[in-house]
N, C-alpha and C. Protein backbone atom coordinates (compact mmCIF):
# COMPACT_ATOMS: atom_id res chain seq x y z
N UNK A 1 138.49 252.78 -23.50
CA UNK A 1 137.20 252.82 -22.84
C UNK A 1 136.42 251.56 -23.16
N UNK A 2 135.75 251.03 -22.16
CA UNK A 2 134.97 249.79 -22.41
C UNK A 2 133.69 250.37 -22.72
N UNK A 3 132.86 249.43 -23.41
CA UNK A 3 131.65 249.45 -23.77
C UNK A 3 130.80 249.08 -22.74
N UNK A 4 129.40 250.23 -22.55
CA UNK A 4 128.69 249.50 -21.72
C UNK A 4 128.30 248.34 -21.47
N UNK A 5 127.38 247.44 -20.44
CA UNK A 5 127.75 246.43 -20.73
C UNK A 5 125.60 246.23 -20.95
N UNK A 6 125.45 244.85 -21.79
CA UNK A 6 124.18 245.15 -22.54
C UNK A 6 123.08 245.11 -21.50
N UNK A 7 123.53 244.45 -20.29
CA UNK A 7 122.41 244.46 -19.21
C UNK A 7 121.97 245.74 -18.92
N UNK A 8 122.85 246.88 -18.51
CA UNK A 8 122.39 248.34 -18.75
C UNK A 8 121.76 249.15 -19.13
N UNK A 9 121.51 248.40 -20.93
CA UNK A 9 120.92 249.12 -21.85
C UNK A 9 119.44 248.42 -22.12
N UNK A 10 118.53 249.29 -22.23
CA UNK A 10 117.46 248.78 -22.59
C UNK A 10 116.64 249.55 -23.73
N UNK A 11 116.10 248.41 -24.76
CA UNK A 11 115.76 248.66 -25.65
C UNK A 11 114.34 248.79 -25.89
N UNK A 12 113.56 249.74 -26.26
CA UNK A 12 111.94 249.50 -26.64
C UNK A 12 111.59 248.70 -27.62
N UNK A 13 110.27 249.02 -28.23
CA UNK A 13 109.69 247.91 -29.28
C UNK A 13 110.27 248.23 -30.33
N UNK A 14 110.28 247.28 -31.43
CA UNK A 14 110.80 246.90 -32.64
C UNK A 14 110.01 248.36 -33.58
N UNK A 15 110.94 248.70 -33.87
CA UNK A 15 110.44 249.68 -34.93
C UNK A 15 109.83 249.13 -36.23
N UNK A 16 108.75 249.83 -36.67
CA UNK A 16 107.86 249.64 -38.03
C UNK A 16 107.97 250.33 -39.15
N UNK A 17 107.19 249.69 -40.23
CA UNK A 17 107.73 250.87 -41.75
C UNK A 17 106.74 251.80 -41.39
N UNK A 18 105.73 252.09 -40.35
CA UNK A 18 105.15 253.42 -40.49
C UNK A 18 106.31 254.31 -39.92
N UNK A 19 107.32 253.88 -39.05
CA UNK A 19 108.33 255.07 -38.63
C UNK A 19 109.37 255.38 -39.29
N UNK A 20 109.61 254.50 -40.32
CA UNK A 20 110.45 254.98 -41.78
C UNK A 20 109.77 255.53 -42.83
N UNK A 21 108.33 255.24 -43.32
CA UNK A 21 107.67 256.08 -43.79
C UNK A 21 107.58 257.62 -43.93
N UNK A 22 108.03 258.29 -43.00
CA UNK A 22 107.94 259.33 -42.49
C UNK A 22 109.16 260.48 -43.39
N UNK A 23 109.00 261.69 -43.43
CA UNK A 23 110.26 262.77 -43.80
C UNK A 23 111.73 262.02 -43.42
N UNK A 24 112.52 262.42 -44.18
CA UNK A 24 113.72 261.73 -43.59
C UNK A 24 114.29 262.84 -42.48
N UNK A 25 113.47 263.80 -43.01
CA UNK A 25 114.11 265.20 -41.84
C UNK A 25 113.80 264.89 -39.95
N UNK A 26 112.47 263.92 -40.23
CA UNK A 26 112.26 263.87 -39.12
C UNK A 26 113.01 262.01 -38.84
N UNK A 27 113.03 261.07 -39.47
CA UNK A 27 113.29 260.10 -39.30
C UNK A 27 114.91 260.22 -38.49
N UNK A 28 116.11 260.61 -39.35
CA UNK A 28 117.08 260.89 -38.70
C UNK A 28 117.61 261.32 -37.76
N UNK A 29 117.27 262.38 -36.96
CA UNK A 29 117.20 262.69 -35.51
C UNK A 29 116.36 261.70 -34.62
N UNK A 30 115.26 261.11 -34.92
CA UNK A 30 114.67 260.16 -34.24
C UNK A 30 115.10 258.40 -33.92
N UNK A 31 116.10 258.49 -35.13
CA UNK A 31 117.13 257.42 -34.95
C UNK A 31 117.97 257.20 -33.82
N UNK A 32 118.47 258.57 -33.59
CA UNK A 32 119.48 258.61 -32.71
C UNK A 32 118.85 258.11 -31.22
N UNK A 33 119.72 257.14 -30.64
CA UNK A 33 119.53 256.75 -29.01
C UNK A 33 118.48 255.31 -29.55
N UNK A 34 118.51 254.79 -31.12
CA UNK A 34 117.55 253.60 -31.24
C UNK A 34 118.63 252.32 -31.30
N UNK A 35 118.17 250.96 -31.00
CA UNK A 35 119.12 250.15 -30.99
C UNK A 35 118.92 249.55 -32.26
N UNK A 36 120.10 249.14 -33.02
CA UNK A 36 120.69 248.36 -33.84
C UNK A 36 121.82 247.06 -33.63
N UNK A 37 120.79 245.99 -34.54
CA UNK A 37 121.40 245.00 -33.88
C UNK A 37 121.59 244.03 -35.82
N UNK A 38 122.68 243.13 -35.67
CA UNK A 38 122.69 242.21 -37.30
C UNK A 38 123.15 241.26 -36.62
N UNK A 39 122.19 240.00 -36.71
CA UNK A 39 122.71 238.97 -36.33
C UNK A 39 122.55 238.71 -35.15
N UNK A 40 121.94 239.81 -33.89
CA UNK A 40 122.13 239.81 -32.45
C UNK A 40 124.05 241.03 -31.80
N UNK A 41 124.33 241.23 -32.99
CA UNK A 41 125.57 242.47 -32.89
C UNK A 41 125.13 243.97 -32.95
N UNK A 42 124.97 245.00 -32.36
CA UNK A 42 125.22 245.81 -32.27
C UNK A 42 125.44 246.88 -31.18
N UNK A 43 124.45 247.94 -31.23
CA UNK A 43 124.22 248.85 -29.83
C UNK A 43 123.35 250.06 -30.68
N UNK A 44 123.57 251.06 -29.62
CA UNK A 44 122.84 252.07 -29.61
C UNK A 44 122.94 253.45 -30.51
N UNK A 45 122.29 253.72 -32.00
CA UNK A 45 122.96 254.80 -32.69
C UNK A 45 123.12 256.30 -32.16
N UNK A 46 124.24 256.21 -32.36
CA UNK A 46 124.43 257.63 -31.60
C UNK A 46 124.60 258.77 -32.61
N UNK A 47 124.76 258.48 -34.64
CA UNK A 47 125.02 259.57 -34.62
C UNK A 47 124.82 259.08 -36.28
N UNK A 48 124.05 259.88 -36.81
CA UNK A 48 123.21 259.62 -38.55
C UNK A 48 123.63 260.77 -39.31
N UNK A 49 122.92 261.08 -40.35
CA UNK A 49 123.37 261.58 -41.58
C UNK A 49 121.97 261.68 -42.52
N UNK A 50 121.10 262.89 -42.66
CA UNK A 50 119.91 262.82 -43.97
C UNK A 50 120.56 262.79 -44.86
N UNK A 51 119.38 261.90 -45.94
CA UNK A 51 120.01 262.35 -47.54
C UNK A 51 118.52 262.22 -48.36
N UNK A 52 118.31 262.99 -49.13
CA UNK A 52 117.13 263.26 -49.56
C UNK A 52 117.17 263.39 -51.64
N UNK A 53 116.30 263.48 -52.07
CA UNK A 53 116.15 263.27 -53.29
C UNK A 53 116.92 264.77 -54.06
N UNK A 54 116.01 265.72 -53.45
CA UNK A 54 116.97 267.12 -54.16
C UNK A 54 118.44 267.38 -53.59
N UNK A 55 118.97 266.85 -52.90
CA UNK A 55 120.34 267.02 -52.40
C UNK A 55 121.32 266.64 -52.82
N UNK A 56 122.03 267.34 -53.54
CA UNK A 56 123.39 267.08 -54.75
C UNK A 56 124.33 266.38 -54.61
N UNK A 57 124.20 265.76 -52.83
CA UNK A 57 125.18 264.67 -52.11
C UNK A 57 124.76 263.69 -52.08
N UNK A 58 123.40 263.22 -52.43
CA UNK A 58 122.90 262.37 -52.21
C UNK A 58 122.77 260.70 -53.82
N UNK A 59 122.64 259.99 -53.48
CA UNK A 59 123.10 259.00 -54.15
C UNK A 59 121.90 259.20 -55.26
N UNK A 60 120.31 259.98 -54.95
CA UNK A 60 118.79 259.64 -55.47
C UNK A 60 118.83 260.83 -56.21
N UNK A 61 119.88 261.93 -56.64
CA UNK A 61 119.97 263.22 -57.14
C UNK A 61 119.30 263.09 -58.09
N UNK A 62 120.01 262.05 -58.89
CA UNK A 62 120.13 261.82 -60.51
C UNK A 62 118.67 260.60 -60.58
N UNK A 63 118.21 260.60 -59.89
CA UNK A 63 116.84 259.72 -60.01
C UNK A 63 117.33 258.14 -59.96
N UNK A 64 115.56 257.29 -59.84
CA UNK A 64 116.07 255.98 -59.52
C UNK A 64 117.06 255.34 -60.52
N UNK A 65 118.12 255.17 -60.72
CA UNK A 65 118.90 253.93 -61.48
C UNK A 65 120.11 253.72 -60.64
N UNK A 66 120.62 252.44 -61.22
CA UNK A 66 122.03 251.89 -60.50
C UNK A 66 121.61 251.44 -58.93
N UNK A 67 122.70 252.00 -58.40
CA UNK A 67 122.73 251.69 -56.87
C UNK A 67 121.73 252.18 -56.24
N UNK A 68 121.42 253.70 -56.39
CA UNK A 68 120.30 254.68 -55.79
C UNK A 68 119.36 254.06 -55.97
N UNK A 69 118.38 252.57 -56.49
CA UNK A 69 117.43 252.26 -57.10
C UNK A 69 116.70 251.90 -55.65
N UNK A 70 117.74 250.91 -54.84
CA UNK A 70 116.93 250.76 -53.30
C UNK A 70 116.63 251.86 -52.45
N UNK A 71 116.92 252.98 -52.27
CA UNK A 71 116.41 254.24 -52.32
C UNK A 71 115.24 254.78 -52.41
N UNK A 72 114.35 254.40 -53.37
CA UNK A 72 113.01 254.52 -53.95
C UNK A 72 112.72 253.52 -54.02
N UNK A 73 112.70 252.51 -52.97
CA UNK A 73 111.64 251.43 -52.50
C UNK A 73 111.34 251.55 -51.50
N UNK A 74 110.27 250.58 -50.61
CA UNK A 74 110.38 250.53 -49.56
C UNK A 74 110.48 250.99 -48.16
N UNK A 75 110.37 252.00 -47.76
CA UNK A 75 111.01 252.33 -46.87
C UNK A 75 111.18 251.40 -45.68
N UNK A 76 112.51 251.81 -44.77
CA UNK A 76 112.75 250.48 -43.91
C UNK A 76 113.46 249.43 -44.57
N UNK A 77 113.79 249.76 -45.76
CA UNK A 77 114.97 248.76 -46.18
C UNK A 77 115.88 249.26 -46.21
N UNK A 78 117.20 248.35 -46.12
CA UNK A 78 118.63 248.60 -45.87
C UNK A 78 119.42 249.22 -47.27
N UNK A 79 120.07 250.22 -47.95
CA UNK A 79 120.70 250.30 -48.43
C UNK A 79 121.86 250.53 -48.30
N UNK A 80 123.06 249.79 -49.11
CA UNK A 80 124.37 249.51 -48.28
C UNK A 80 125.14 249.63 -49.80
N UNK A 81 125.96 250.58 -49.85
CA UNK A 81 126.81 250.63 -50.75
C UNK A 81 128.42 250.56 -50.40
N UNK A 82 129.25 250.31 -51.48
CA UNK A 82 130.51 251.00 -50.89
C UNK A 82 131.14 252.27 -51.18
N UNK A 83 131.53 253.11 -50.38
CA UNK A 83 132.47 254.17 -50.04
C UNK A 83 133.53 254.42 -50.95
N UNK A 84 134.00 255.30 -52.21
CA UNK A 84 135.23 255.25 -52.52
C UNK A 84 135.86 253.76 -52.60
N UNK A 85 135.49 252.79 -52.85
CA UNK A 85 135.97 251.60 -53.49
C UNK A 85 136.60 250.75 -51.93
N UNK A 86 136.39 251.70 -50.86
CA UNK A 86 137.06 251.10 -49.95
C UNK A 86 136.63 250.18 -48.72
N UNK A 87 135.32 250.85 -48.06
CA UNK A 87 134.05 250.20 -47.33
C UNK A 87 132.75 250.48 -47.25
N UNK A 88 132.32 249.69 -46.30
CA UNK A 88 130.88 250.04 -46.60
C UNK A 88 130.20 250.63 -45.70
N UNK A 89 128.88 251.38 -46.35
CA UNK A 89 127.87 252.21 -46.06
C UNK A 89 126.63 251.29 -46.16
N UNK A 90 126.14 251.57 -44.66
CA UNK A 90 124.23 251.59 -44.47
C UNK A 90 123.34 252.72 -44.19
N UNK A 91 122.62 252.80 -44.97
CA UNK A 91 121.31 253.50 -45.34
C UNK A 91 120.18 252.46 -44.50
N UNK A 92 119.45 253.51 -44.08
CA UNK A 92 117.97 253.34 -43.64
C UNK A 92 117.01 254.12 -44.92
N UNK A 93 116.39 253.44 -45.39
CA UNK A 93 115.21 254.43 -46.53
C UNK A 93 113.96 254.78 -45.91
N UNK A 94 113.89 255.85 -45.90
CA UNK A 94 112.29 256.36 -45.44
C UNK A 94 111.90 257.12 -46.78
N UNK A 95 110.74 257.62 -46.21
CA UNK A 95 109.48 258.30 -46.53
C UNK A 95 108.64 256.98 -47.77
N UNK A 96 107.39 257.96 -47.99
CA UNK A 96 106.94 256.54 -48.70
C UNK A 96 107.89 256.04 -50.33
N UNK A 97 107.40 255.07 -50.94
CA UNK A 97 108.12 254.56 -51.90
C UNK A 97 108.16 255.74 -53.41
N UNK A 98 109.10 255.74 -53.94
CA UNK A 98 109.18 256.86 -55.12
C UNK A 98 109.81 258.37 -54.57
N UNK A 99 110.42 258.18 -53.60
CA UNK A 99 110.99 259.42 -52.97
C UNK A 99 112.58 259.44 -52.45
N UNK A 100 113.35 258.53 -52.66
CA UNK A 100 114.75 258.79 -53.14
C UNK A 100 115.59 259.22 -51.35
N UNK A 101 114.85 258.77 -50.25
CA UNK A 101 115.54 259.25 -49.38
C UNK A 101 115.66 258.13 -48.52
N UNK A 102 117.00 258.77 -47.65
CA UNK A 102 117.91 257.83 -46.58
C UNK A 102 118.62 258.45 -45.77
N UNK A 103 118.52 257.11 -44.83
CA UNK A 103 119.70 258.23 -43.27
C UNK A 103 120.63 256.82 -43.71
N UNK A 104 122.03 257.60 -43.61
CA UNK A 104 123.32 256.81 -43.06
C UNK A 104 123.45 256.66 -41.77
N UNK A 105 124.03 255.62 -41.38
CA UNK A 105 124.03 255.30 -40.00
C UNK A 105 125.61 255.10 -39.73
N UNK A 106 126.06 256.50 -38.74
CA UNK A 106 127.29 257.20 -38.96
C UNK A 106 128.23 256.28 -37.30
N UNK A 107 127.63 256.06 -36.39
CA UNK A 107 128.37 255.48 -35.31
C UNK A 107 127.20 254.98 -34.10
N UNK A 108 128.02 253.62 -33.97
CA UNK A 108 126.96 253.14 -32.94
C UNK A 108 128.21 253.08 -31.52
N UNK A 109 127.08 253.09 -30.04
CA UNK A 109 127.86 252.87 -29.39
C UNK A 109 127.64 251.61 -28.92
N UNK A 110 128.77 250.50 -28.80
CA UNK A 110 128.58 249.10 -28.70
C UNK A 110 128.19 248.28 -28.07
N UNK A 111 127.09 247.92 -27.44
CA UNK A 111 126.26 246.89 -26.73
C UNK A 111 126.19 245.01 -26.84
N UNK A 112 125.74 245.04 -28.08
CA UNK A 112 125.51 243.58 -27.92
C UNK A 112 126.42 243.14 -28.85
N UNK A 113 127.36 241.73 -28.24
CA UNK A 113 128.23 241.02 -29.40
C UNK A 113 129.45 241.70 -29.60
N UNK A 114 129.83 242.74 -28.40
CA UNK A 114 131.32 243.05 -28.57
C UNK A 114 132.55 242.61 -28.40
N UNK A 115 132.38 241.55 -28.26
CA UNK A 115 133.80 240.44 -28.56
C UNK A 115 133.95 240.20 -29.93
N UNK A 116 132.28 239.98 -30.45
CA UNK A 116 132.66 239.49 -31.95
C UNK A 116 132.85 240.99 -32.80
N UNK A 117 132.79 242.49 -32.50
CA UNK A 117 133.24 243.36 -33.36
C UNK A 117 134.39 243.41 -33.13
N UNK A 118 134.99 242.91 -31.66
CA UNK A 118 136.81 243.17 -31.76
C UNK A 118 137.51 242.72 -32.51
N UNK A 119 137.14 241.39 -32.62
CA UNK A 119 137.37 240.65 -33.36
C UNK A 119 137.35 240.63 -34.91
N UNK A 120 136.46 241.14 -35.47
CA UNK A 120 135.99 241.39 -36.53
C UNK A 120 136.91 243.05 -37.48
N UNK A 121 137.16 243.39 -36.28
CA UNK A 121 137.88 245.25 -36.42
C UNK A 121 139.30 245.34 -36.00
N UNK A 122 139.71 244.23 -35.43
CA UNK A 122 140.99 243.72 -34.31
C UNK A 122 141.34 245.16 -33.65
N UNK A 123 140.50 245.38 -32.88
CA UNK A 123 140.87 247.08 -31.72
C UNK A 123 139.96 246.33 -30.49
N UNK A 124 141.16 247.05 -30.07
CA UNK A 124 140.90 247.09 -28.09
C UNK A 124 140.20 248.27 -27.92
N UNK A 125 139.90 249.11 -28.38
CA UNK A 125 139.51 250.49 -28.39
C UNK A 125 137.93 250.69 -28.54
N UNK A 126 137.45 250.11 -27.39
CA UNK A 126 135.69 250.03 -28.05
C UNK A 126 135.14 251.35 -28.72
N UNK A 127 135.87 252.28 -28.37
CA UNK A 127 135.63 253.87 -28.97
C UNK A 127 135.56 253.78 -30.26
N UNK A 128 136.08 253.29 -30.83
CA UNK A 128 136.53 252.81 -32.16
C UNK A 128 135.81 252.00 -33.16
N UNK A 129 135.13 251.18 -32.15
CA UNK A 129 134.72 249.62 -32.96
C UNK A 129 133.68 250.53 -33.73
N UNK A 130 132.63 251.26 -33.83
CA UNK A 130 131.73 251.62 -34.91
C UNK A 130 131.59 252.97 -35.05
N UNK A 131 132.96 253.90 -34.63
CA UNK A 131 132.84 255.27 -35.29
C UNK A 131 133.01 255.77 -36.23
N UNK A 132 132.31 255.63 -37.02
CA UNK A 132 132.23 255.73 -38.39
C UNK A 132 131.91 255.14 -38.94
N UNK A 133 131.36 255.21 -40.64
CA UNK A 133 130.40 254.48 -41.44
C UNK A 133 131.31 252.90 -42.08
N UNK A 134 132.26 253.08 -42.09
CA UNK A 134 133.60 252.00 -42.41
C UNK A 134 133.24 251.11 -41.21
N UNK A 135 134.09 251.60 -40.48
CA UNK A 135 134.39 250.79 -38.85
C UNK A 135 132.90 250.26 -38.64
N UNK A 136 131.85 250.66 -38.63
CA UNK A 136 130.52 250.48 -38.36
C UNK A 136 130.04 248.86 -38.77
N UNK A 137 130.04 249.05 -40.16
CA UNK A 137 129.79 247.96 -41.27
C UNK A 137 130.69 246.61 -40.82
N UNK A 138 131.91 247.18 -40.63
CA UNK A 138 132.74 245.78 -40.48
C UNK A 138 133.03 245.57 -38.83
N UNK A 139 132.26 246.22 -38.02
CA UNK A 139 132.05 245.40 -36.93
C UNK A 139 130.41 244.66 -36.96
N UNK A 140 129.60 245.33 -37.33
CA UNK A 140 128.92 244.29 -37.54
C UNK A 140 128.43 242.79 -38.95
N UNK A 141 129.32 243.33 -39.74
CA UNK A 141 129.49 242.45 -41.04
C UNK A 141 128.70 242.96 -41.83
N UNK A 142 128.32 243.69 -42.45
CA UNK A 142 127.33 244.23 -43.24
C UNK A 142 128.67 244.59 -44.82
N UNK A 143 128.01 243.92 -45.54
CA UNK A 143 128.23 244.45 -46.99
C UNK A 143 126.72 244.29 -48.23
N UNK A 144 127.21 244.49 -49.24
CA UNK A 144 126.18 244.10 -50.31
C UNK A 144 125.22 243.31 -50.24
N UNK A 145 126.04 242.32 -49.48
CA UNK A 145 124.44 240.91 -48.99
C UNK A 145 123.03 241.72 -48.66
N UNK A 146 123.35 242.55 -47.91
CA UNK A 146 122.33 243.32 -46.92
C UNK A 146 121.68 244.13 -47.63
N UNK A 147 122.36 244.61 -49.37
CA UNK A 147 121.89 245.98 -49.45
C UNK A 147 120.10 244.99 -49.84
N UNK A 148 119.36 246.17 -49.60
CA UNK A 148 118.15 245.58 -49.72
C UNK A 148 117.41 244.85 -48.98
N UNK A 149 117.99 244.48 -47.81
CA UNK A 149 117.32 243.83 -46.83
C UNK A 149 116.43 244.66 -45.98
N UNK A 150 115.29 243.92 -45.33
CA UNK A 150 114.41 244.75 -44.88
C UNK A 150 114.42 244.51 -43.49
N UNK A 151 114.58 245.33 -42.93
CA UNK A 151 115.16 246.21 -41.31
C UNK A 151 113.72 246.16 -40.62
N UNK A 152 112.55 245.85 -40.80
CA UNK A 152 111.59 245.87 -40.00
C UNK A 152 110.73 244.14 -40.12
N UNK A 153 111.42 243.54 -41.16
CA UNK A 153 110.35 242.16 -41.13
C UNK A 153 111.35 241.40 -39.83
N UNK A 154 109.74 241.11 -39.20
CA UNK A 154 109.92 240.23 -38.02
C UNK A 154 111.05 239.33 -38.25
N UNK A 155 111.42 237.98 -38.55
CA UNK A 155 111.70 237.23 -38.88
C UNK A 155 113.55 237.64 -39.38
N UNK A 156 113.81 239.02 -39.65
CA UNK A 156 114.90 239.42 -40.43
C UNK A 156 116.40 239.37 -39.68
N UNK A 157 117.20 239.50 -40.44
CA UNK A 157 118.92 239.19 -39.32
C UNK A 157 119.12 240.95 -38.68
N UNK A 158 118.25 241.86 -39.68
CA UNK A 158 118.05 242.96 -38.95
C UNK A 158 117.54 243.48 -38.22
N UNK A 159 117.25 244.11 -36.76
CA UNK A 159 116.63 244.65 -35.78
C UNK A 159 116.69 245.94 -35.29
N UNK A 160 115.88 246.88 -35.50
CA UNK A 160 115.76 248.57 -34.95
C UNK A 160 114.68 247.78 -33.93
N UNK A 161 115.31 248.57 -32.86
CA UNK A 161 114.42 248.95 -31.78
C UNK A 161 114.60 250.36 -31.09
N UNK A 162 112.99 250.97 -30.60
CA UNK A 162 112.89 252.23 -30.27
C UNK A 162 113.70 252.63 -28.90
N UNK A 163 113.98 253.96 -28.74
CA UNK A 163 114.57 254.18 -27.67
C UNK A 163 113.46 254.09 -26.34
N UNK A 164 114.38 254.40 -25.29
CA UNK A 164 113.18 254.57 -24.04
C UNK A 164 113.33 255.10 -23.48
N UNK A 165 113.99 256.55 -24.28
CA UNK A 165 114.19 257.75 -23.00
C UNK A 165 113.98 258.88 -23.94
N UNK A 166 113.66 260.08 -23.84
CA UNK A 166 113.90 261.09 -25.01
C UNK A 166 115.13 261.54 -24.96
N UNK A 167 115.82 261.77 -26.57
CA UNK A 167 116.98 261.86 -26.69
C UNK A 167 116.70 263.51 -27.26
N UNK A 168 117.65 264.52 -26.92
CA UNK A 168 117.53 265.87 -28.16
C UNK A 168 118.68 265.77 -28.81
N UNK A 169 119.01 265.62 -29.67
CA UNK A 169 120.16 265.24 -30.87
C UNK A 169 120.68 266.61 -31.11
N UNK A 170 122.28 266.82 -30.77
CA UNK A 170 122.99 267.74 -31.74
C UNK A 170 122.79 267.53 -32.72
N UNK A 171 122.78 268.96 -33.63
CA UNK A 171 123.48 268.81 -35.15
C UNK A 171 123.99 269.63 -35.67
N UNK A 172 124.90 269.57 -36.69
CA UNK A 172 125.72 270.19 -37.38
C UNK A 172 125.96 269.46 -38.69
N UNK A 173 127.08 270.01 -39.64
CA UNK A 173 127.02 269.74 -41.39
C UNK A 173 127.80 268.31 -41.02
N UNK A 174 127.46 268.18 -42.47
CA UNK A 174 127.92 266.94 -42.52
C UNK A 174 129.43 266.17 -42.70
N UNK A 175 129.47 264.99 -43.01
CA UNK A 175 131.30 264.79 -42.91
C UNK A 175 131.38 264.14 -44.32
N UNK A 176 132.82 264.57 -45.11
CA UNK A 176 133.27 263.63 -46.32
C UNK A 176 132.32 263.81 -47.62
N UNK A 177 131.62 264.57 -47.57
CA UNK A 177 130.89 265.41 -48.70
C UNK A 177 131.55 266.09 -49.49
N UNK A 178 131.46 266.36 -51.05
CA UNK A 178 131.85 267.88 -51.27
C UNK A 178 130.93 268.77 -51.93
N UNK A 179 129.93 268.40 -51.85
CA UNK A 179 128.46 269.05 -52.42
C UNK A 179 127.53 269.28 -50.90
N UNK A 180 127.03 270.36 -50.88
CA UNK A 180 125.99 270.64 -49.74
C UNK A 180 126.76 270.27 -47.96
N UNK A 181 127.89 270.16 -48.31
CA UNK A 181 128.37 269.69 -46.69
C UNK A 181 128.02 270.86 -45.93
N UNK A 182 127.27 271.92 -46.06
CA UNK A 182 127.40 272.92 -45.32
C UNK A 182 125.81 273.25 -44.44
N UNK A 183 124.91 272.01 -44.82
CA UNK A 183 123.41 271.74 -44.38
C UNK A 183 123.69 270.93 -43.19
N UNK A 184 123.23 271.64 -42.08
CA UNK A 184 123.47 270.79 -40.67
C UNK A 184 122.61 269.32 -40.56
N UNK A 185 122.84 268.83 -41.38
CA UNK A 185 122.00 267.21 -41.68
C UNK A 185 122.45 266.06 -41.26
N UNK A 186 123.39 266.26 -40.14
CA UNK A 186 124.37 265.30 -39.12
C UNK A 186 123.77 265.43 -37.71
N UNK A 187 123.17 264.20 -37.27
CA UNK A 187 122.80 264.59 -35.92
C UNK A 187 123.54 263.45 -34.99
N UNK A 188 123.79 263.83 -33.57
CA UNK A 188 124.39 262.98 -32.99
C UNK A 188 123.94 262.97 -31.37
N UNK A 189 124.03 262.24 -30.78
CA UNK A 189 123.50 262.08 -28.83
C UNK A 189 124.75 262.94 -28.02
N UNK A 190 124.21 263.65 -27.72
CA UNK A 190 125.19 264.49 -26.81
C UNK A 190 125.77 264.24 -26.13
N UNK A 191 127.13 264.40 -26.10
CA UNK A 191 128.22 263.69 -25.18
C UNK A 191 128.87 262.40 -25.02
N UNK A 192 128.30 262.25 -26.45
CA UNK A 192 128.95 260.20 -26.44
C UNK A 192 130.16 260.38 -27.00
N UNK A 193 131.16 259.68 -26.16
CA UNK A 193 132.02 259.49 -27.12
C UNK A 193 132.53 258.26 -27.93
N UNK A 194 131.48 258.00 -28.75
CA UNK A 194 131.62 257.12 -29.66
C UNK A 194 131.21 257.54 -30.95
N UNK A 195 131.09 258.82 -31.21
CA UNK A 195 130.79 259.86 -32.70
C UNK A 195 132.23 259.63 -33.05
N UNK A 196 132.03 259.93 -34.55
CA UNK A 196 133.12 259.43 -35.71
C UNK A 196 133.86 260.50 -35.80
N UNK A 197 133.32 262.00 -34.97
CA UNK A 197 134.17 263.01 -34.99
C UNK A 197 133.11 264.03 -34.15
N UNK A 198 133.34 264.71 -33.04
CA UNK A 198 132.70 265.50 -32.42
C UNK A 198 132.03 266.36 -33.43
N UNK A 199 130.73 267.19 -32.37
CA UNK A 199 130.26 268.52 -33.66
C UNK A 199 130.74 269.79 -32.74
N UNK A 200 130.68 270.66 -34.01
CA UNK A 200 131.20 271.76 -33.83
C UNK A 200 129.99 272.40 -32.32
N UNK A 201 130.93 273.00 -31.27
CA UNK A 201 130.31 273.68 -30.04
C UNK A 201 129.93 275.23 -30.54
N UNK A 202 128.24 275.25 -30.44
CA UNK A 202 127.50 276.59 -30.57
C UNK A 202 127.61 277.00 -29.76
């Protein structure tokens, strides 16, 4: 399947830290259908992940230290860790600062700069190029550099922009957890198929 193509897609205004500020309960579903772009690479998220301070899956359980520390800054900054030693993960941080929460950003569907994720992922399979939090990262290049980078300053290699249509987001539990996977805290745009794994049909 080819990727739409970016003339198609249109993006609203640049998102602000007052809209990461916010619950992550509500930030994460509101993600979905927003564009993401690094460098001028990405597309449209179709499908996130909450993670919050009391949640036993979450990186901010055990309070600020180590990695979890960008977590409890900022909100609207990037936190980007790696996965099981193998790839990498981006975090969006919301609510205000001292509160330990983040959405993962689980699959985009691919818009801008998709020659350079083929390239970057070597698949013909645009389905592919960012389903999932792995595949995601290394089509648009994101590792450690990033963790900490801030996703709303003008000037930044990062860009959220708002959607321009209302989206209502499936959801269901989450994926690759083994603590709390059973909290429907996975939301995704209905009917894309560019999710890292369908949700379960209510």
């Amino acid at each position: 399947m080819v990727s739409a193509p970016a003339a198609r897609i249109r993006a609203g205004a640049r998102l602000d830290r007052d809209f990461f500020a916010r619950s992550v309960a509500e930030v994460a579903p509101d993600l979905v259908g927003c564009m993401l772009t690094v460098d001028g690479v990405g597309g449209l998220i179709v499908e996130t992940e909450r993670y919050e301070q009391d949640d036993p899956a979450s990186h901010s359980f055990r309070g600020p230290k180590g990695r979890a520390l960008v977590m409890f800054g900022e909100p609207g900054r990037l936190y980007v860790y790696r996965s099981y030693g193998l790839h990498w993960c981006v975090n969006l941080v919301c609510e205000p600062e001292g509160r330990g929460a983040a959405v993962l950003i689980r699959a985009l569907a691919p818009v801008h700069g998709v020659a350079r994720m083929r390239a970057r992922r070597r698949s013909v399979d645009d389905r592919l190029l960012c389903a999932g939090p792995g595949r995601l990262t290394q089509a648009l290049a994101i590792d450690r550099h990033l963790d900490g980078a801030d996703a709303v300053a003008p000037d930044g290699r990062v860009r959220l922009y708002d959607r321009v249509a209302p989206v209502t987001p499936v959801a269901g539990p989450r994926i690759g957890i083994t603590k709390a996977a059973e909290r429907p805290w996975r939301f995704g745009m209905p009917g894309s198929p560019y999710l890292s794994r369908p949700f379960p049909r209510t």
